[in-house]
N, C-alpha and C. Protein backbone atom coordinates (compact mmCIF):
# COMPACT_ATOMS: atom_id res chain seq x y z
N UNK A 1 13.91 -173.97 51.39
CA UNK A 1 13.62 -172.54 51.32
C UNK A 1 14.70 -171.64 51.91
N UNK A 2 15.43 -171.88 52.97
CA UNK A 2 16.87 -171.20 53.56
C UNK A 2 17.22 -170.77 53.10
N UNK A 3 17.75 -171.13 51.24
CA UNK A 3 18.48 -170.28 50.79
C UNK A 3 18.02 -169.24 49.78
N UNK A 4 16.94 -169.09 49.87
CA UNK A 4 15.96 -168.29 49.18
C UNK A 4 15.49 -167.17 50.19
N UNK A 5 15.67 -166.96 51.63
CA UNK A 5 15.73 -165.91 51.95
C UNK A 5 15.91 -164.70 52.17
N UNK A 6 17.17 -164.76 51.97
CA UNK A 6 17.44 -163.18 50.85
C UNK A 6 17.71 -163.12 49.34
N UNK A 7 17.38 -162.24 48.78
CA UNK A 7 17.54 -162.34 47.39
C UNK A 7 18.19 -161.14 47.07
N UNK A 8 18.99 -160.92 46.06
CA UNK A 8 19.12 -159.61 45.87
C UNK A 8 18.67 -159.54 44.23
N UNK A 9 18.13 -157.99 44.23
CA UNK A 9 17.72 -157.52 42.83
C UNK A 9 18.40 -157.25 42.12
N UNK A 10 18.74 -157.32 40.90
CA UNK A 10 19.73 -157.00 39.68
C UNK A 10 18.57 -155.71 39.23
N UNK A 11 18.94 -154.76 40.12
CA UNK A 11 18.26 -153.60 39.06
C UNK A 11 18.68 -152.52 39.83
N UNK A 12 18.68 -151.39 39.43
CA UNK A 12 18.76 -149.75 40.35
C UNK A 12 17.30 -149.22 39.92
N UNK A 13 16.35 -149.68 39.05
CA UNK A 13 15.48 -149.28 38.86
C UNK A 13 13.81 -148.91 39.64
N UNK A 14 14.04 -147.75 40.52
CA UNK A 14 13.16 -147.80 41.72
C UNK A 14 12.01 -148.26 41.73
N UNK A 15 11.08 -148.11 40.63
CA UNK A 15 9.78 -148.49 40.55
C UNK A 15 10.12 -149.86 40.13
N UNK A 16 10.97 -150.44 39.86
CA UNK A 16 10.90 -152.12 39.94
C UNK A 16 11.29 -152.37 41.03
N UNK A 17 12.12 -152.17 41.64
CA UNK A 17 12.43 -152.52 43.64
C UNK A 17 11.15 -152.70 43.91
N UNK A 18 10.27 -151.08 44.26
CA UNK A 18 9.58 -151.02 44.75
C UNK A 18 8.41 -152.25 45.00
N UNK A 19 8.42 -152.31 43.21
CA UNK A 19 7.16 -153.35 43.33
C UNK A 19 7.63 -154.82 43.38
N UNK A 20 9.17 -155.25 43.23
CA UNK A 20 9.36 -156.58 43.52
C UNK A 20 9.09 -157.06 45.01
N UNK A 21 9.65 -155.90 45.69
CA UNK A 21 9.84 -156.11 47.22
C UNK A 21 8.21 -156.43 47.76
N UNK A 22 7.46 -155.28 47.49
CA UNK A 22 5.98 -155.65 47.58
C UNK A 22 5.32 -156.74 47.56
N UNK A 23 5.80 -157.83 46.35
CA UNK A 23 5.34 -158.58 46.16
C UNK A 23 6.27 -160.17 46.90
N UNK A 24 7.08 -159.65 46.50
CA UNK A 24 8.45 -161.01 47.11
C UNK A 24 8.12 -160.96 48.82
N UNK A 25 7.92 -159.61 49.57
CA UNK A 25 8.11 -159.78 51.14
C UNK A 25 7.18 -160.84 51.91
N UNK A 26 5.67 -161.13 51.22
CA UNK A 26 4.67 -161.69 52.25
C UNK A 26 5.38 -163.37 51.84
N UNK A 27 6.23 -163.23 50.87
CA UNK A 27 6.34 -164.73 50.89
C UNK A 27 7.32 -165.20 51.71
N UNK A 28 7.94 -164.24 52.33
CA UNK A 28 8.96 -164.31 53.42
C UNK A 28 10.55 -164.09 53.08
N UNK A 29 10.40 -163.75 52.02
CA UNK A 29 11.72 -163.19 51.47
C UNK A 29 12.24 -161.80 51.94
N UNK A 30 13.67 -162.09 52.08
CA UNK A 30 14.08 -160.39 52.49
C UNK A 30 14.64 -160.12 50.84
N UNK A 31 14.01 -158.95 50.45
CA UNK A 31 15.02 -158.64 49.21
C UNK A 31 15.85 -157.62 49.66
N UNK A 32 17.45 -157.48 48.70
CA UNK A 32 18.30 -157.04 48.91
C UNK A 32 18.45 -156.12 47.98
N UNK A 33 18.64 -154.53 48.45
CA UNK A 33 19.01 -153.74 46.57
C UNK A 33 20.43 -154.29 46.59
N UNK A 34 21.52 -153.61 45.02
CA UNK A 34 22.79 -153.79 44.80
C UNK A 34 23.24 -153.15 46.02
N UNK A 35 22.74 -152.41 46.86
CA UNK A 35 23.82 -151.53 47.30
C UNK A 35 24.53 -152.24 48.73
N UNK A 36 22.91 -152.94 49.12
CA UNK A 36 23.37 -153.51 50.19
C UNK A 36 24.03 -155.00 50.38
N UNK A 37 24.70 -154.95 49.10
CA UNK A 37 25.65 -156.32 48.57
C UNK A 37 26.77 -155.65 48.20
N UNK A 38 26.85 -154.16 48.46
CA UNK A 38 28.28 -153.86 47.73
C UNK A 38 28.30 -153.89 46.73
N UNK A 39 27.21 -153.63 46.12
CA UNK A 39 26.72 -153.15 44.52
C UNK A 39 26.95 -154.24 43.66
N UNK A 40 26.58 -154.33 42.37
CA UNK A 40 26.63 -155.50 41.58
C UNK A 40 27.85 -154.53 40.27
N UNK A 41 27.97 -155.28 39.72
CA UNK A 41 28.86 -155.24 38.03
C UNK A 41 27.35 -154.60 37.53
N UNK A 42 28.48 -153.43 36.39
CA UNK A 42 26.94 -153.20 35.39
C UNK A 42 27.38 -154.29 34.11
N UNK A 43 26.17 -154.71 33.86
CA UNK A 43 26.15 -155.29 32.57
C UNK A 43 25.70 -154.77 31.49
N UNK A 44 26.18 -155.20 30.42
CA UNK A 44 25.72 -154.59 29.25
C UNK A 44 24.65 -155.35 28.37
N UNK A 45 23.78 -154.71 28.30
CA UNK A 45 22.12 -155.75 27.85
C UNK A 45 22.38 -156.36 26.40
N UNK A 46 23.08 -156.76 25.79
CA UNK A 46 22.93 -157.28 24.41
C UNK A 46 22.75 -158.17 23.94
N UNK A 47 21.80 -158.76 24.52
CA UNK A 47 21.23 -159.99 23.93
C UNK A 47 19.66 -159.40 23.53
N UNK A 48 19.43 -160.19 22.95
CA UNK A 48 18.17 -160.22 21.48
C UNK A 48 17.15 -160.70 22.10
N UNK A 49 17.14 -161.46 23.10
CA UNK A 49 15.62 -161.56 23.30
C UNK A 49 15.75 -161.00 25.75
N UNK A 50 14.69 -160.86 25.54
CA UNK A 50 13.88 -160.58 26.75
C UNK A 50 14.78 -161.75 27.98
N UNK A 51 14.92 -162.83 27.66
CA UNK A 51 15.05 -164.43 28.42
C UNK A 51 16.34 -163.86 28.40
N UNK A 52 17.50 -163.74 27.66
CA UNK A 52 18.81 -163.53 27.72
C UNK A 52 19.58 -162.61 28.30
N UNK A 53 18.44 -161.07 28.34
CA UNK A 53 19.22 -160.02 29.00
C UNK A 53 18.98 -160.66 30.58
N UNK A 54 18.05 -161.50 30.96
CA UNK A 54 17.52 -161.56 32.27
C UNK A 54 18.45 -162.45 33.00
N UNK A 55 18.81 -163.27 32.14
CA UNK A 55 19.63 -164.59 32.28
C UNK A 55 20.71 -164.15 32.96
N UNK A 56 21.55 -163.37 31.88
CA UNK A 56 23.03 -162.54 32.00
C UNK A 56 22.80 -162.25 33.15
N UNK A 57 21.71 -160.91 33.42
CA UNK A 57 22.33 -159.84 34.67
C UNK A 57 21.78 -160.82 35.88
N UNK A 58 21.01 -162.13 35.54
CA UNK A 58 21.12 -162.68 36.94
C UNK A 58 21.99 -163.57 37.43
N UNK A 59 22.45 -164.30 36.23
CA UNK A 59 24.12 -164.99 36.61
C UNK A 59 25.04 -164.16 37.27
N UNK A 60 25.46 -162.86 36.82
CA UNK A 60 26.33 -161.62 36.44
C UNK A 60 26.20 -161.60 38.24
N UNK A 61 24.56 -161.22 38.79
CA UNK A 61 24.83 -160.80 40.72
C UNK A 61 25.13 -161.72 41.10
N UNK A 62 24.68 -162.98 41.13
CA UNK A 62 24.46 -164.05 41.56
C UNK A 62 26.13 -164.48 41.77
N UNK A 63 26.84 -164.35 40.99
CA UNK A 63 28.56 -164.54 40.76
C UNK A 63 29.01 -163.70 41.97
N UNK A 64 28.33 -162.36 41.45
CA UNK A 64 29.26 -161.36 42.50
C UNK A 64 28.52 -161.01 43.67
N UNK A 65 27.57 -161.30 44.09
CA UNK A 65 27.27 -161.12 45.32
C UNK A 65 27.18 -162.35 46.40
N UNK A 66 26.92 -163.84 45.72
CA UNK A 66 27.33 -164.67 46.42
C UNK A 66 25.94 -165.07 47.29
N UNK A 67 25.31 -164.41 46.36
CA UNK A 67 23.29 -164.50 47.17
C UNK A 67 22.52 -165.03 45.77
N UNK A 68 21.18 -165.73 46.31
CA UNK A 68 20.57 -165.75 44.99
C UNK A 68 20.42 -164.13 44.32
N UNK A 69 20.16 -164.41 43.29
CA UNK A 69 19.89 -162.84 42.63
C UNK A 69 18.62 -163.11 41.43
N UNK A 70 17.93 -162.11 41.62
CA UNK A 70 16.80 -161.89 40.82
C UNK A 70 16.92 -161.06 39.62
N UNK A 71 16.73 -160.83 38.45
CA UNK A 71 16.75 -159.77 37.25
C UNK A 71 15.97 -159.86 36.60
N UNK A 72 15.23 -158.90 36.11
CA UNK A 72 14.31 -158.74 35.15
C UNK A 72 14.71 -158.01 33.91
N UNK A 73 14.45 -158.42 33.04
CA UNK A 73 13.96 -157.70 31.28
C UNK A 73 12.87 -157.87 31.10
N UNK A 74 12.46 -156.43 31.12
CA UNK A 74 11.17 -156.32 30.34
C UNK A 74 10.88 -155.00 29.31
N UNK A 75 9.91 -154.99 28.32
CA UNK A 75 10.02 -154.15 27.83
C UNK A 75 8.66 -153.95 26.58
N UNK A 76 7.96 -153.01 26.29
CA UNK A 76 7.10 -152.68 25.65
C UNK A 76 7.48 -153.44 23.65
N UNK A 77 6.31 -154.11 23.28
CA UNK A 77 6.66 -154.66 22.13
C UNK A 77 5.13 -154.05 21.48
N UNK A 78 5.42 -152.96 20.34
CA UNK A 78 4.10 -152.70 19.41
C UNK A 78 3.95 -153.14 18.33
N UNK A 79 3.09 -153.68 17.95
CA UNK A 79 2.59 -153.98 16.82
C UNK A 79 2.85 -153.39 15.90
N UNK A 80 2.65 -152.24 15.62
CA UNK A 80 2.85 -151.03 14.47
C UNK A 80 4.28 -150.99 13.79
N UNK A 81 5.08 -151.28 15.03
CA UNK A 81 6.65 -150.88 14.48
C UNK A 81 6.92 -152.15 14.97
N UNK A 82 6.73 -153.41 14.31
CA UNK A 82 7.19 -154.58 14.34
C UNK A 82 8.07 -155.02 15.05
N UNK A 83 7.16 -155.15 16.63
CA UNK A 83 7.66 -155.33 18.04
C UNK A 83 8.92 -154.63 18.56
N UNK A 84 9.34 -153.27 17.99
CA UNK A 84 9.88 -152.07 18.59
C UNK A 84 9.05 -151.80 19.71
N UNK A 85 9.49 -150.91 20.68
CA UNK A 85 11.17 -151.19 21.31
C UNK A 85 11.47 -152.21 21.55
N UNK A 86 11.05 -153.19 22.05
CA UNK A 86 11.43 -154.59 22.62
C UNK A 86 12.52 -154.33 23.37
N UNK A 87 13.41 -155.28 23.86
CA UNK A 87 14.63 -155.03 24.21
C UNK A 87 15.63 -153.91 24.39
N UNK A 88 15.05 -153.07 23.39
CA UNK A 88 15.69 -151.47 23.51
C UNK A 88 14.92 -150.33 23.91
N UNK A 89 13.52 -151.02 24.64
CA UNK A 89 12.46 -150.01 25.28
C UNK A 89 13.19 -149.11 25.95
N UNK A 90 13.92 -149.49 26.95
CA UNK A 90 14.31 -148.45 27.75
C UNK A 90 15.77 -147.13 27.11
N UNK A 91 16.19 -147.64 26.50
CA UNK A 91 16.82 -146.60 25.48
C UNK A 91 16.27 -146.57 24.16
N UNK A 92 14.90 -146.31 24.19
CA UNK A 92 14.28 -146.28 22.77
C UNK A 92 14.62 -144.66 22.10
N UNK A 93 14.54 -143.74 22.93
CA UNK A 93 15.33 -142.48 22.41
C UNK A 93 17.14 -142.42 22.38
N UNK A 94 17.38 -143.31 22.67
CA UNK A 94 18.79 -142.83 22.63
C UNK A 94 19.52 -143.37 24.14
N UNK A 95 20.90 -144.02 24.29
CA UNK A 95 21.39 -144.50 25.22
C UNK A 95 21.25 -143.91 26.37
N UNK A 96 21.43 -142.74 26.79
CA UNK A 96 20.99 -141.84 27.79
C UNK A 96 19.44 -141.03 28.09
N UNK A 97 18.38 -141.85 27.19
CA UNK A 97 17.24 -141.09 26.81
C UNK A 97 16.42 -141.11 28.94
N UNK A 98 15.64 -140.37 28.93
CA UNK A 98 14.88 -140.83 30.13
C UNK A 98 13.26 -141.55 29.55
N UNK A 99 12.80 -141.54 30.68
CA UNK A 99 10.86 -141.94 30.09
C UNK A 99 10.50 -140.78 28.86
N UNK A 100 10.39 -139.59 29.48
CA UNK A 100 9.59 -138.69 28.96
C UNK A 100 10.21 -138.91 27.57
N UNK A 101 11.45 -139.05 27.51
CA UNK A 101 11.98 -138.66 25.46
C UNK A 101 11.71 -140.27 25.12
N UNK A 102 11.61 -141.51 25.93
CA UNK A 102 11.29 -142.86 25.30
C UNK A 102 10.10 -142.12 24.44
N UNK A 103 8.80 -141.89 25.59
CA UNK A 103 7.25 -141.88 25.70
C UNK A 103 7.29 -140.78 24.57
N UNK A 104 8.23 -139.74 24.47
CA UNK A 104 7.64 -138.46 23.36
C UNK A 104 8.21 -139.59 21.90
N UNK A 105 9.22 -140.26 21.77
CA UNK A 105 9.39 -140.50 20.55
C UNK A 105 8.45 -141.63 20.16
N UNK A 106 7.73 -142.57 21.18
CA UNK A 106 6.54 -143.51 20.89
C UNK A 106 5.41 -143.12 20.33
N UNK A 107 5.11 -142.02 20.78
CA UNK A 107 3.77 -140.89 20.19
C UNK A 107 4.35 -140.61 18.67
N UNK A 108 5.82 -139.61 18.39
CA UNK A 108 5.58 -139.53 17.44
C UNK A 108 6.01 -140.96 16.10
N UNK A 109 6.17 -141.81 16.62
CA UNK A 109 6.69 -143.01 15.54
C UNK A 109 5.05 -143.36 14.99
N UNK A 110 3.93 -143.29 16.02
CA UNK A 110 2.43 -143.81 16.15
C UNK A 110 1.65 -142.87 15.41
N UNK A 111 2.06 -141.52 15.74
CA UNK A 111 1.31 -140.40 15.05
C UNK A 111 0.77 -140.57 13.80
N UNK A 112 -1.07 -140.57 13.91
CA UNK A 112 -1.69 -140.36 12.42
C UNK A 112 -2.16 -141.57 13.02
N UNK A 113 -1.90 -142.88 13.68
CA UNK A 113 -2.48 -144.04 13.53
C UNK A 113 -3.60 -144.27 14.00
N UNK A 114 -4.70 -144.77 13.68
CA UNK A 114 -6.05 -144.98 14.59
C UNK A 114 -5.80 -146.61 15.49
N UNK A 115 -6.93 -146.01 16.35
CA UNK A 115 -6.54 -146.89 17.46
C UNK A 115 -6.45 -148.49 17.04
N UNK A 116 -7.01 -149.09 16.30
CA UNK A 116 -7.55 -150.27 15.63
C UNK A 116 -5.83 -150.76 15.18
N UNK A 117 -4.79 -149.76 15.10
CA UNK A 117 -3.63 -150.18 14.36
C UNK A 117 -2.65 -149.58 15.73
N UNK A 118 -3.02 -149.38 16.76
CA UNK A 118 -2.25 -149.60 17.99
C UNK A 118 -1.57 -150.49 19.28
N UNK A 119 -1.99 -151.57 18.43
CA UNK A 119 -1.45 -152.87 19.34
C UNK A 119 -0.52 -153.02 19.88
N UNK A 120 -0.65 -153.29 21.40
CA UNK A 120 0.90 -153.58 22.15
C UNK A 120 0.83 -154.54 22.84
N UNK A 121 1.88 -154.96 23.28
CA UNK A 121 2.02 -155.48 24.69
C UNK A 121 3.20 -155.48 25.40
N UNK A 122 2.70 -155.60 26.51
CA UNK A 122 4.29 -155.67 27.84
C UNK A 122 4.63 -157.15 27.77
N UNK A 123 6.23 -157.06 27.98
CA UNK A 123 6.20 -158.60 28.49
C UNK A 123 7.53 -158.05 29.40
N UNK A 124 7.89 -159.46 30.61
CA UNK A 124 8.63 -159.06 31.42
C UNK A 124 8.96 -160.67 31.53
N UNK A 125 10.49 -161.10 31.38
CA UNK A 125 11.00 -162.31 32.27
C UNK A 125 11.62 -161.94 33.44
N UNK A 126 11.57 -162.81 34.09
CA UNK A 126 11.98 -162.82 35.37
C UNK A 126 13.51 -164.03 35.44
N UNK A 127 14.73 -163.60 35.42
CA UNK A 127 15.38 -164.71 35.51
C UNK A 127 15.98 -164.88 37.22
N UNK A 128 15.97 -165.97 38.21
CA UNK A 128 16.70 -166.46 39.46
C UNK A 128 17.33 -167.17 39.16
N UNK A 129 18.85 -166.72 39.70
CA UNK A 129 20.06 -167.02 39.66
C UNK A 129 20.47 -167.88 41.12
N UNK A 130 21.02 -169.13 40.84
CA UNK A 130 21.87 -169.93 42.26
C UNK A 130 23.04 -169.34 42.41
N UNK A 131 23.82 -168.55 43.44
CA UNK A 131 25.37 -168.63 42.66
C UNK A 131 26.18 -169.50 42.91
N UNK A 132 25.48 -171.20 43.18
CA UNK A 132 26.35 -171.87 43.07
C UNK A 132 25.90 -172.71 41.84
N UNK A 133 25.23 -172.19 40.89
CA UNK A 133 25.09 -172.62 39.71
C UNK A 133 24.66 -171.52 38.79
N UNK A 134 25.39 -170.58 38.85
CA UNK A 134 24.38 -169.03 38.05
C UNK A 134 24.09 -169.25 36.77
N UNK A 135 24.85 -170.19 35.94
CA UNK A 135 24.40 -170.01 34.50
C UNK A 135 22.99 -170.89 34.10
N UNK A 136 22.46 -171.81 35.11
CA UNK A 136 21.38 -172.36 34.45
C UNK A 136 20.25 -171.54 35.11
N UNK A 137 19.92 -170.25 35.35
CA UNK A 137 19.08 -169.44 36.09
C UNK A 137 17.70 -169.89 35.68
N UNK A 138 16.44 -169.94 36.50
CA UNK A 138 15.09 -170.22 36.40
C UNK A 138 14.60 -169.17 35.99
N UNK A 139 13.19 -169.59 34.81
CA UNK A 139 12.76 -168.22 34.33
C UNK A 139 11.41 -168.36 34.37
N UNK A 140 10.51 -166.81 34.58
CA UNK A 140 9.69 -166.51 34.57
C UNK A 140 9.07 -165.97 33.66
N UNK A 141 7.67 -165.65 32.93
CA UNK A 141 7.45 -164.46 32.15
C UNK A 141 6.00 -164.52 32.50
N UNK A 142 5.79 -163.35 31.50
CA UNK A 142 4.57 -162.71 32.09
C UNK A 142 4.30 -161.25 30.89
N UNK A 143 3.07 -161.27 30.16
CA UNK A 143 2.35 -160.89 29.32
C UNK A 143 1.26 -159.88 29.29
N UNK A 144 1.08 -158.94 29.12
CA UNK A 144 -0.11 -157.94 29.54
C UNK A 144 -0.65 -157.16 27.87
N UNK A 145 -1.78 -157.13 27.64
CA UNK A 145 -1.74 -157.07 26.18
C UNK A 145 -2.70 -155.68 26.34
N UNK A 146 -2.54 -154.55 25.42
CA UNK A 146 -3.01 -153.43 25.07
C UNK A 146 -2.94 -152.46 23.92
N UNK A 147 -3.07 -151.33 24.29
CA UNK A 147 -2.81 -150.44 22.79
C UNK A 147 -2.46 -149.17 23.66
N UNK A 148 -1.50 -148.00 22.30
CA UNK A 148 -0.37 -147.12 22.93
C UNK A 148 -1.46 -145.75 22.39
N UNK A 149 -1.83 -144.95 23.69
CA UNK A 149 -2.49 -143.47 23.80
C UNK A 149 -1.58 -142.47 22.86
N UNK A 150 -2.37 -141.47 22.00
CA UNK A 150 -1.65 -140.54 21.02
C UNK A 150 -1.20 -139.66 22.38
N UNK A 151 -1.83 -139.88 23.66
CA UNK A 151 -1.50 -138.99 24.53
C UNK A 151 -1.55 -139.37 25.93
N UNK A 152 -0.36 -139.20 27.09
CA UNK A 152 -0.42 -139.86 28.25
C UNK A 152 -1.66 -139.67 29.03
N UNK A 153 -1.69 -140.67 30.33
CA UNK A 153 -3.03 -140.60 30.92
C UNK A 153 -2.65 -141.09 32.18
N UNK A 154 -2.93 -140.55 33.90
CA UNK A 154 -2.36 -140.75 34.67
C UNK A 154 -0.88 -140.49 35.45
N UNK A 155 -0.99 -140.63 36.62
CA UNK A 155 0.24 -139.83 37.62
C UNK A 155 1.19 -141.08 37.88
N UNK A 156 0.04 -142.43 37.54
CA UNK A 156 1.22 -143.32 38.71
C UNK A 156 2.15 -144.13 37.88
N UNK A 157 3.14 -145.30 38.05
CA UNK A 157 3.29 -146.33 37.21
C UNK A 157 4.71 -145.41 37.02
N UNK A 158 5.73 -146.05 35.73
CA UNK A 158 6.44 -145.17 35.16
C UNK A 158 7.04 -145.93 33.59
N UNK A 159 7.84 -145.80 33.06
CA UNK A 159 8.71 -146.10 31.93
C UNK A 159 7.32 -146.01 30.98
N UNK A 160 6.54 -146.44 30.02
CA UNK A 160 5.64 -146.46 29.18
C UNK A 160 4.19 -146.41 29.71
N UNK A 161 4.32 -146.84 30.99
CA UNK A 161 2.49 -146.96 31.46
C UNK A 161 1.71 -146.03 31.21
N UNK A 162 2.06 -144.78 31.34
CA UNK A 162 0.93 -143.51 30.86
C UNK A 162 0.53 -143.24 29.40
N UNK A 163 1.28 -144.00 28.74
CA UNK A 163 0.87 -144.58 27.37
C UNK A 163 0.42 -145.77 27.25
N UNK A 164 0.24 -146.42 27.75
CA UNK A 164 -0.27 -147.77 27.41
C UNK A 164 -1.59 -148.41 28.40
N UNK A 165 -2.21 -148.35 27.39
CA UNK A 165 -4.18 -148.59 27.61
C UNK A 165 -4.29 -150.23 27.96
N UNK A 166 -4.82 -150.59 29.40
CA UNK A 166 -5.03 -152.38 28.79
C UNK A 166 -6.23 -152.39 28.71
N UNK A 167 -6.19 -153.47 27.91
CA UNK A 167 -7.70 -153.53 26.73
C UNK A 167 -8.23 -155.21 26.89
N UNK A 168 -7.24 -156.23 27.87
CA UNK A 168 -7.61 -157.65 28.23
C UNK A 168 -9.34 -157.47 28.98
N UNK A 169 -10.12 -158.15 28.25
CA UNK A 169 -11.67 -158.17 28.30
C UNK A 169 -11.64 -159.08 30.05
N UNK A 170 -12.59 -158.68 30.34
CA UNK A 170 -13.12 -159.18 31.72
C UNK A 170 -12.12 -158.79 33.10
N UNK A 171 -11.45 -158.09 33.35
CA UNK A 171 -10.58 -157.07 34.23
C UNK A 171 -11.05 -155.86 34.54
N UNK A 172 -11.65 -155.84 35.79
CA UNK A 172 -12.09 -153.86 36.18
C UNK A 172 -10.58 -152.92 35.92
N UNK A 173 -9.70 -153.52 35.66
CA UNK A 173 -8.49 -152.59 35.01
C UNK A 173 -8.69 -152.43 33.81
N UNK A 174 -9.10 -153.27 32.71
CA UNK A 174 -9.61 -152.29 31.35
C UNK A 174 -10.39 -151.39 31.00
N UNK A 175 -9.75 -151.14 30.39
CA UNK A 175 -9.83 -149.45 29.96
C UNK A 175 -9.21 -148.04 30.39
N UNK A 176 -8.18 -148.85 31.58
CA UNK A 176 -7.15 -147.94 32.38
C UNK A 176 -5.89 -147.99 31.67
N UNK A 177 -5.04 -147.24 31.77
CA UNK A 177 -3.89 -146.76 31.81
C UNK A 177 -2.93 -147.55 32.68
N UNK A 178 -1.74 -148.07 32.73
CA UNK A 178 -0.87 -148.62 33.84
C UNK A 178 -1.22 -147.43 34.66
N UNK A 179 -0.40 -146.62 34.32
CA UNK A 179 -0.24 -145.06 35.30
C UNK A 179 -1.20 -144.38 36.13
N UNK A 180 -2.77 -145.25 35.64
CA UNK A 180 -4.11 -145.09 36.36
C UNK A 180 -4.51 -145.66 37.47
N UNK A 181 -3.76 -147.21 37.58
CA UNK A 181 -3.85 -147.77 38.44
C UNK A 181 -3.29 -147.67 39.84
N UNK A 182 -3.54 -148.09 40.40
CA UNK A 182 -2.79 -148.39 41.87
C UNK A 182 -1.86 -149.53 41.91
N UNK A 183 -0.72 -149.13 42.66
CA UNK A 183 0.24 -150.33 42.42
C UNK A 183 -0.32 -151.86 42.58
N UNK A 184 -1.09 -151.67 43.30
CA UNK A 184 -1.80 -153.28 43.47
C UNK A 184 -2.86 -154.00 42.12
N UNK A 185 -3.35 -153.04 42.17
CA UNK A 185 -4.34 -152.92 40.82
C UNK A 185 -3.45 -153.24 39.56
N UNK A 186 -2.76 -152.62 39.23
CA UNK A 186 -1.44 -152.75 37.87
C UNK A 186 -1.13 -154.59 38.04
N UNK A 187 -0.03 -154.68 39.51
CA UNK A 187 0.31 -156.03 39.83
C UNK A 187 -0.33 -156.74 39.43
N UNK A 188 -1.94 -156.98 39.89
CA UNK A 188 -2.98 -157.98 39.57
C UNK A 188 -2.74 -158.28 37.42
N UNK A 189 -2.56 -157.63 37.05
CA UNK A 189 -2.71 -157.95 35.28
C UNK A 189 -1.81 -157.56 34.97
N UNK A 190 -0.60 -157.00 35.58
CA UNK A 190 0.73 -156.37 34.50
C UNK A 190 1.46 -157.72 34.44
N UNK A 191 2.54 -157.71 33.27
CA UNK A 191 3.50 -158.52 32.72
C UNK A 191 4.16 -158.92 33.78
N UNK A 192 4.84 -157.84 34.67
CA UNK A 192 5.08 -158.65 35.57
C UNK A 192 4.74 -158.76 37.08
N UNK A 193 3.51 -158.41 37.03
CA UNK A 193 2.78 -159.05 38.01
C UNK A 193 2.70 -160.50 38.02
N UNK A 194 2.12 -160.70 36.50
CA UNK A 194 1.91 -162.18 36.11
C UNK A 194 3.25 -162.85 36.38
N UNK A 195 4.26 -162.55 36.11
CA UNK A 195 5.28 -163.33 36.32
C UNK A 195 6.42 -163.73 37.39
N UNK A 196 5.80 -162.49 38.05
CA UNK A 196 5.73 -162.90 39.81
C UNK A 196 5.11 -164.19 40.19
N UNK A 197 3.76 -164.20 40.17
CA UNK A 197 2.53 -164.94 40.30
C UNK A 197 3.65 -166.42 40.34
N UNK A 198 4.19 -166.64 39.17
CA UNK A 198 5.13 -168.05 38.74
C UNK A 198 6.13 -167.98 39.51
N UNK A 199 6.64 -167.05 40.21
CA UNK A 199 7.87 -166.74 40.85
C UNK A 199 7.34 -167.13 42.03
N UNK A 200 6.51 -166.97 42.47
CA UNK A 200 5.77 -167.16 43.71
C UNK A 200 5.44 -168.77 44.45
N UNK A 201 5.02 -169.02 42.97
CA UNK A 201 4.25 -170.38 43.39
C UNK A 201 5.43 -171.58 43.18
N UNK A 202 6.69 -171.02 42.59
CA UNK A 202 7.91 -171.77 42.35
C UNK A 202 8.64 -171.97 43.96
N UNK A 203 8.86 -170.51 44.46
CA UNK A 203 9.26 -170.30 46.01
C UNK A 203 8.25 -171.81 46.78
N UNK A 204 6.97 -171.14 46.79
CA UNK A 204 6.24 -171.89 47.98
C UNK A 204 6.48 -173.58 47.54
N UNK A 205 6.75 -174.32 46.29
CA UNK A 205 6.98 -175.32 46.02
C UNK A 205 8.15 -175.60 46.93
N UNK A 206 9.33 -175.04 47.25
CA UNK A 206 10.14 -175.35 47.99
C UNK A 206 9.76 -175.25 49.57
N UNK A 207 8.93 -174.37 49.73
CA UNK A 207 8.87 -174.20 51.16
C UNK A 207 7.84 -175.40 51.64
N UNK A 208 7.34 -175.79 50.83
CA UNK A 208 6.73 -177.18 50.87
C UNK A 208 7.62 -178.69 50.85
N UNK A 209 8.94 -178.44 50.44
CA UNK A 209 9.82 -179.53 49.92
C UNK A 209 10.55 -180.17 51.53
């Protein structure tokens, strides 16, 4: 487990810090942002599936910071527009787009559709990087299944959650909104909550070893 004590995140993305750290700290991990490694390389996401962008940017810290490194891809896949955004969720308006122009152009691609033809889901891998072996990085994933609101709902969460309803049967979170929930509440059933969960129980396997 020693060398799994600090980790650093492959992301600048605050509401993912936020909630990795949350979840990574009780297991006794210190996480690290880029900054406090002397920042990481930006990478450029172009790979095609979810597993590959995660792979890259966790080899990519893992090289240059000389710590394990953690990265995630994740990204909203709908049914309607034949698993759009996927991979390009987060510039689904345009390379420089923010949430609000992703979330306004998701509404109107959906517009007219009834709910019955709104199917989504999140998915999120998780790739950990050795950097004394970064290219064979360990992976995680993690799945959250729902349908996309003609109109947002909720303050909290960010990137698509105030659009996106989970609808998984037997959860006091269905029928909420990501953005409805409480960060803990979300964790328990989001994509990558779940894929923490594997991240988790992978760690304590070592701390057992």
């Amino acid at each position: 487990m020693p060398g799994f004590m600090e980790i650093v995140l492959a992301t600048g993305n605050g509401g993912k810090i936020a909630e990795l750290t949350e979840r990574l700290a009780p297991l006794g991990v210190r996480v690290l942002r880029p900054d406090e490694v002397g920042g990481l390389p930006q990478v450029i996401e172009d790979q095609d599936s979810f597993e590959g962008n995660a792979a890259k940017k966790a080899a990519s810290g893992a090289r240059a910071s000389g710590h394990w490194c953690l990265a995630d891809d994740s990204g909203l896949c709908v049914d309607a527009l034949g698993g759009a955004p996927g991979v390009h969720s987060a510039r689904f308006a345009g390379e420089a787009a923010d949430p609000a122009a992703n979330n306004a152009r998701l509404v109107a691609e959906l517009e007219g559709l009834p709910p019955e033809r709104r199917g989504a889901h999140f998915t999120c891998v998780l790739a950990l990087a050795d950097p004394a072996n970064p290219l064979a990085p360990t992976l995680f994933s993690g799945r959250a299944s729902g349908r996309i609101l003609d109109a947002p709902r909720g303050d909290g969460g960010f990137g698509y959650d105030p659009l996106f309803l989970f609808t998984e049967p037997g959860h006091p979170q269905t029928g909420y909104t990501f953005a409805e929930l409480s960060r803990g509440e979300k964790a328990a059933v989001s994509h990558r909550g779940r894929a923490l969960i594997q991240l988790a129980e992978h760690l304590a396997r070592w701390t057992r070893s």
